[in-house]
PDB file of N, CA and C in Angstrom:
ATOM      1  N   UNK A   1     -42.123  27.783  61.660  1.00  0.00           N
ATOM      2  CA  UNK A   1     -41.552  26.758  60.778  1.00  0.00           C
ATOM      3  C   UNK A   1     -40.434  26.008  61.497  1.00  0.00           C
ATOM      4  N   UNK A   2     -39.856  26.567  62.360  1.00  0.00           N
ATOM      5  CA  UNK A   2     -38.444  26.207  63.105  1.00  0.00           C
ATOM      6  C   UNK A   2     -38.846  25.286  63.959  1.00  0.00           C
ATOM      7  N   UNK A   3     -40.163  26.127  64.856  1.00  0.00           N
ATOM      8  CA  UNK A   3     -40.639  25.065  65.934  1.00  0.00           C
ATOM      9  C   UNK A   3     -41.425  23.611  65.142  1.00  0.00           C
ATOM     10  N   UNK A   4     -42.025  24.039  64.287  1.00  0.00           N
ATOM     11  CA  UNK A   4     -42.588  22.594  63.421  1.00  0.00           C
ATOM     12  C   UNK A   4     -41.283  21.417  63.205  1.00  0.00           C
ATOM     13  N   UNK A   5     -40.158  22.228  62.696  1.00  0.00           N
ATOM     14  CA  UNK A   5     -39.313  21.360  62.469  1.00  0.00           C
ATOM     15  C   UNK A   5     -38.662  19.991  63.471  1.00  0.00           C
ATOM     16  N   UNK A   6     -38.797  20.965  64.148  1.00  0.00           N
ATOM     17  CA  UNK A   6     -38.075  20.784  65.575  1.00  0.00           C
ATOM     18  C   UNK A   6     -39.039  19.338  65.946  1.00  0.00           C
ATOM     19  N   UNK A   7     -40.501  19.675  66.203  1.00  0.00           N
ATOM     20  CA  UNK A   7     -40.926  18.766  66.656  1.00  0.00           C
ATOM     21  C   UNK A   7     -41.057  17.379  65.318  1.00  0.00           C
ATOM     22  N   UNK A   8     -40.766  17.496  64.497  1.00  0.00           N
ATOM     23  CA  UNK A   8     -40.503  16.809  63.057  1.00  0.00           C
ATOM     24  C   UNK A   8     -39.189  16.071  63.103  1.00  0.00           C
ATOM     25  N   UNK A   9     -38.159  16.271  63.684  1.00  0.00           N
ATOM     26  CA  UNK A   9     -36.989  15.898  64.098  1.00  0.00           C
ATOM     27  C   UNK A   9     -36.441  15.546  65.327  1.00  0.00           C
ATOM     28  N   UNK A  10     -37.149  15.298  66.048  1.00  0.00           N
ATOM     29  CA  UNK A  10     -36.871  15.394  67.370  1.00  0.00           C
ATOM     30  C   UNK A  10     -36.100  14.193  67.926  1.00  0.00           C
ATOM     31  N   UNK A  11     -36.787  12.755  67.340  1.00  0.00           N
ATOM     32  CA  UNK A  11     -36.466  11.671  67.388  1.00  0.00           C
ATOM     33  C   UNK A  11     -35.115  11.614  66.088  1.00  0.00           C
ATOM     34  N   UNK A  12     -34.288  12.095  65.707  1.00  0.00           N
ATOM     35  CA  UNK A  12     -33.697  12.105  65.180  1.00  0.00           C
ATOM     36  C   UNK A  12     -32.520  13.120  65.300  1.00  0.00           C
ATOM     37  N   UNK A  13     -31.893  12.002  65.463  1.00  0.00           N
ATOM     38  CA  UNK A  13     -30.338  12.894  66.309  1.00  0.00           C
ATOM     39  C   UNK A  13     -29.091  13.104  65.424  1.00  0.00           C
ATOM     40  N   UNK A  14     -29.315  12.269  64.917  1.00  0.00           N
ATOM     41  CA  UNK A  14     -28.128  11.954  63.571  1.00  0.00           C
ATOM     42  C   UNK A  14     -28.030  13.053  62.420  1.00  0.00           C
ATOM     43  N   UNK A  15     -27.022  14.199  62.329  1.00  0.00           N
ATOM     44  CA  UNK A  15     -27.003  14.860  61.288  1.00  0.00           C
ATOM     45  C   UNK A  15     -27.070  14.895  60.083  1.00  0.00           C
ATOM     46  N   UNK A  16     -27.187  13.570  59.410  1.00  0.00           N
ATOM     47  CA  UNK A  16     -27.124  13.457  58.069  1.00  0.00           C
ATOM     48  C   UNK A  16     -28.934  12.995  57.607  1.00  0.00           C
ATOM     49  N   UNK A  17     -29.497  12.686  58.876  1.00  0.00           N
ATOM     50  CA  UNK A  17     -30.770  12.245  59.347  1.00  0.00           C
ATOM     51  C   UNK A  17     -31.232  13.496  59.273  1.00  0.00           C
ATOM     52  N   UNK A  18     -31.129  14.241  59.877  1.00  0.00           N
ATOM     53  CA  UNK A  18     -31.512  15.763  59.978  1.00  0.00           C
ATOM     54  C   UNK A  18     -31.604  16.351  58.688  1.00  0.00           C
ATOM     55  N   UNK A  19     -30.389  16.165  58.285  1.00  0.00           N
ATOM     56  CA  UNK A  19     -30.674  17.049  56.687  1.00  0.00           C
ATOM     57  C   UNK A  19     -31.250  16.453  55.532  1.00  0.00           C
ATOM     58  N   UNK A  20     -32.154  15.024  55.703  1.00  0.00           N
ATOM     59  CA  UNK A  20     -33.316  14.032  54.732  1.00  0.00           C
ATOM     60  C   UNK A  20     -34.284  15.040  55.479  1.00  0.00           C
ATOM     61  N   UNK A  21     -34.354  14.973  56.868  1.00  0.00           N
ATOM     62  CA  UNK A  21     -35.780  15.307  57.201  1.00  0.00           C
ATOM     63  C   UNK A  21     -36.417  16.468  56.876  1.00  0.00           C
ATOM     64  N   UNK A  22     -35.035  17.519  56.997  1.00  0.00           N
ATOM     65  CA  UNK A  22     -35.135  18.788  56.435  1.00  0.00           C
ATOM     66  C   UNK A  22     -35.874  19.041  54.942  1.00  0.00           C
ATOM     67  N   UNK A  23     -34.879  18.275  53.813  1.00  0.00           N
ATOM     68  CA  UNK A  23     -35.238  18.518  53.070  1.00  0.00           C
ATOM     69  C   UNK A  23     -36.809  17.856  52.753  1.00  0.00           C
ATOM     70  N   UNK A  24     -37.005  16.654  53.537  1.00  0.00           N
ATOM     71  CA  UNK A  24     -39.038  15.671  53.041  1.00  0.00           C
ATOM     72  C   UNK A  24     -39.191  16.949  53.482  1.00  0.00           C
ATOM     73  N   UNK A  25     -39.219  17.296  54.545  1.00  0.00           N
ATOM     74  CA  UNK A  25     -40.233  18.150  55.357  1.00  0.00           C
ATOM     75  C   UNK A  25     -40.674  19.771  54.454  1.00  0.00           C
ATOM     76  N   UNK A  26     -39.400  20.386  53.607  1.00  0.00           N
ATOM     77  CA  UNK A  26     -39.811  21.394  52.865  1.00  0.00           C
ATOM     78  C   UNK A  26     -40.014  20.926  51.360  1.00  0.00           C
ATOM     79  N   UNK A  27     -40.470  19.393  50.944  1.00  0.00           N
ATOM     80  CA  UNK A  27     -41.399  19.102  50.243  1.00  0.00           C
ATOM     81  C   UNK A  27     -40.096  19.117  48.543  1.00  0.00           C
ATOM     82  N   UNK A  28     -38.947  19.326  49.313  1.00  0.00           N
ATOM     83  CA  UNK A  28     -37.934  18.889  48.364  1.00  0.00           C
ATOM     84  C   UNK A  28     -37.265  17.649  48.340  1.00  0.00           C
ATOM     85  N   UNK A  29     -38.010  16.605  47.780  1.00  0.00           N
ATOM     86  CA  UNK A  29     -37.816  15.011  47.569  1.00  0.00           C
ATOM     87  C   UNK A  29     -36.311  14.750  47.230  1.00  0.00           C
ATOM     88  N   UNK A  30     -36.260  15.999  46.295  1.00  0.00           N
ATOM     89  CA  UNK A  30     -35.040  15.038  44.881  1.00  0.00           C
ATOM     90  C   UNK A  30     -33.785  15.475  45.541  1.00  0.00           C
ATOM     91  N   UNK A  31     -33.663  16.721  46.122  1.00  0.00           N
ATOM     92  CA  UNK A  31     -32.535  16.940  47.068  1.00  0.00           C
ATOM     93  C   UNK A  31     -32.244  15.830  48.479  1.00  0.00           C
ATOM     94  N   UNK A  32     -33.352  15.653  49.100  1.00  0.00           N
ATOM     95  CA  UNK A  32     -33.554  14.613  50.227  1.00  0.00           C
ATOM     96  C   UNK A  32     -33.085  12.984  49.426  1.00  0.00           C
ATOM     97  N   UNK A  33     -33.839  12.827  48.188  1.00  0.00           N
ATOM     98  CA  UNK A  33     -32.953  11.519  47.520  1.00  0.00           C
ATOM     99  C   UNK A  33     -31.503  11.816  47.249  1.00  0.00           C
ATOM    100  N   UNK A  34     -31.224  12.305  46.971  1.00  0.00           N
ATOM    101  CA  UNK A  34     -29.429  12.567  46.850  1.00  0.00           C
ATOM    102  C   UNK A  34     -28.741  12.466  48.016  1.00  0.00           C
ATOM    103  N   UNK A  35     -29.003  13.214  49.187  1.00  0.00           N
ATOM    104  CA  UNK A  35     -28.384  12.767  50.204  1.00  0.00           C
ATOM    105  C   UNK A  35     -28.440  11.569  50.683  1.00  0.00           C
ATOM    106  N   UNK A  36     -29.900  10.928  50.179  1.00  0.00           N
ATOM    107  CA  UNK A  36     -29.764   9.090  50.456  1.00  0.00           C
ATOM    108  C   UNK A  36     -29.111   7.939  50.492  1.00  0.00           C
ATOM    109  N   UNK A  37     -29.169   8.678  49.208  1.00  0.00           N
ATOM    110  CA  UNK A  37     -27.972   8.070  48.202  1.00  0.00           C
ATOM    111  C   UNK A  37     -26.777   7.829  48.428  1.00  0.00           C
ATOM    112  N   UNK A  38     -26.507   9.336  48.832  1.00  0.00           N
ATOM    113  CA  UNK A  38     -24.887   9.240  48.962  1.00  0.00           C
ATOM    114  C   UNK A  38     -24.577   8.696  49.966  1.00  0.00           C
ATOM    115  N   UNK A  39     -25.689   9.263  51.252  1.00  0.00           N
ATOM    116  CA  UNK A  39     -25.342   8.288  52.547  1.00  0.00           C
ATOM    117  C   UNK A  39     -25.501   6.608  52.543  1.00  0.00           C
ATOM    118  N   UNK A  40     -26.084   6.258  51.496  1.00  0.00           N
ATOM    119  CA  UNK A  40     -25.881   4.701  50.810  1.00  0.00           C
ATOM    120  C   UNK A  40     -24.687   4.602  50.252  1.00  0.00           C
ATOM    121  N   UNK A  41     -24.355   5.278  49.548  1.00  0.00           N
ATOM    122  CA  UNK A  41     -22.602   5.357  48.980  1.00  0.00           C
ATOM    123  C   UNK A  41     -21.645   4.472  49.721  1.00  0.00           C
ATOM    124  N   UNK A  42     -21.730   6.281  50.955  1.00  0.00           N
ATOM    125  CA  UNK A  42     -20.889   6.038  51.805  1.00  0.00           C
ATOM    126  C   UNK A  42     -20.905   5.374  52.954  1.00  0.00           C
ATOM    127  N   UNK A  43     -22.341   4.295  53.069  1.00  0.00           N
ATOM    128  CA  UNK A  43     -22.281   3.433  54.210  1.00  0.00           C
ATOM    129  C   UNK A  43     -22.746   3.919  55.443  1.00  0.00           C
ATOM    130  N   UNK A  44     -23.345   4.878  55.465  1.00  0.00           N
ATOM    131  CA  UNK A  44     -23.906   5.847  56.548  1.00  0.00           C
ATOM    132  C   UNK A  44     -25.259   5.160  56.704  1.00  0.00           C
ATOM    133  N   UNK A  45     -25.291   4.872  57.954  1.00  0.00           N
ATOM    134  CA  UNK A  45     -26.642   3.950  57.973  1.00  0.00           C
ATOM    135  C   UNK A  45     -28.091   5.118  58.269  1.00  0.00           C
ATOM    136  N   UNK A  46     -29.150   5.290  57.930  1.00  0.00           N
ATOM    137  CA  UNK A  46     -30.063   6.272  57.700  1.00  0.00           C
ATOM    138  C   UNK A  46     -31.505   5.313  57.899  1.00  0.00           C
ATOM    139  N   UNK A  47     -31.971   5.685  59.418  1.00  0.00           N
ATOM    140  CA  UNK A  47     -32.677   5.043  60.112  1.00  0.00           C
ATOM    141  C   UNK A  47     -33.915   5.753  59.823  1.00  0.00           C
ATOM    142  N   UNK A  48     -34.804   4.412  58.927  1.00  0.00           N
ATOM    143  CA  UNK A  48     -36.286   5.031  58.808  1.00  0.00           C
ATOM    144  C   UNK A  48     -37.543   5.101  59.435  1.00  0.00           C
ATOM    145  N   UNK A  49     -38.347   6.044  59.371  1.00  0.00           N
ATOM    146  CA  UNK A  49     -39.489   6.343  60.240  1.00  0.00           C
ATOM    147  C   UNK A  49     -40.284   5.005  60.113  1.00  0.00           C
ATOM    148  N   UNK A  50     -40.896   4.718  61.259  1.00  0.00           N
ATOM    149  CA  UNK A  50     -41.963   3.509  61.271  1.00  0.00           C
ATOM    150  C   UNK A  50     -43.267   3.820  60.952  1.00  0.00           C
TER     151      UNK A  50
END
């Protein structure tokens, strides 16, 4: 699961990036929207997959 992650994140360096991907990736949306959010809040720019 670690190594899946890993290669799931790889292109993504940014810690707050890390913890959206974390949460899509274990299929928990509504937690992954909250951190969106907030990183919309707070102006944290959150660079999306193509």
């Amino acid at each position: 699961m670690a190594k899946r992650f890993r290669m799931y994140t790889k292109i993504r360096t940014d810690t707050m990036e890390s913890k959206i991907a974390w949460q899509e990736f274990t299929g928990d949306y509504e937690a992954g929207a909250v951190l969106r959010e907030l990183c919309e809040a707070l102006g944290i720019p959150i660079r999306e997959d193509q």
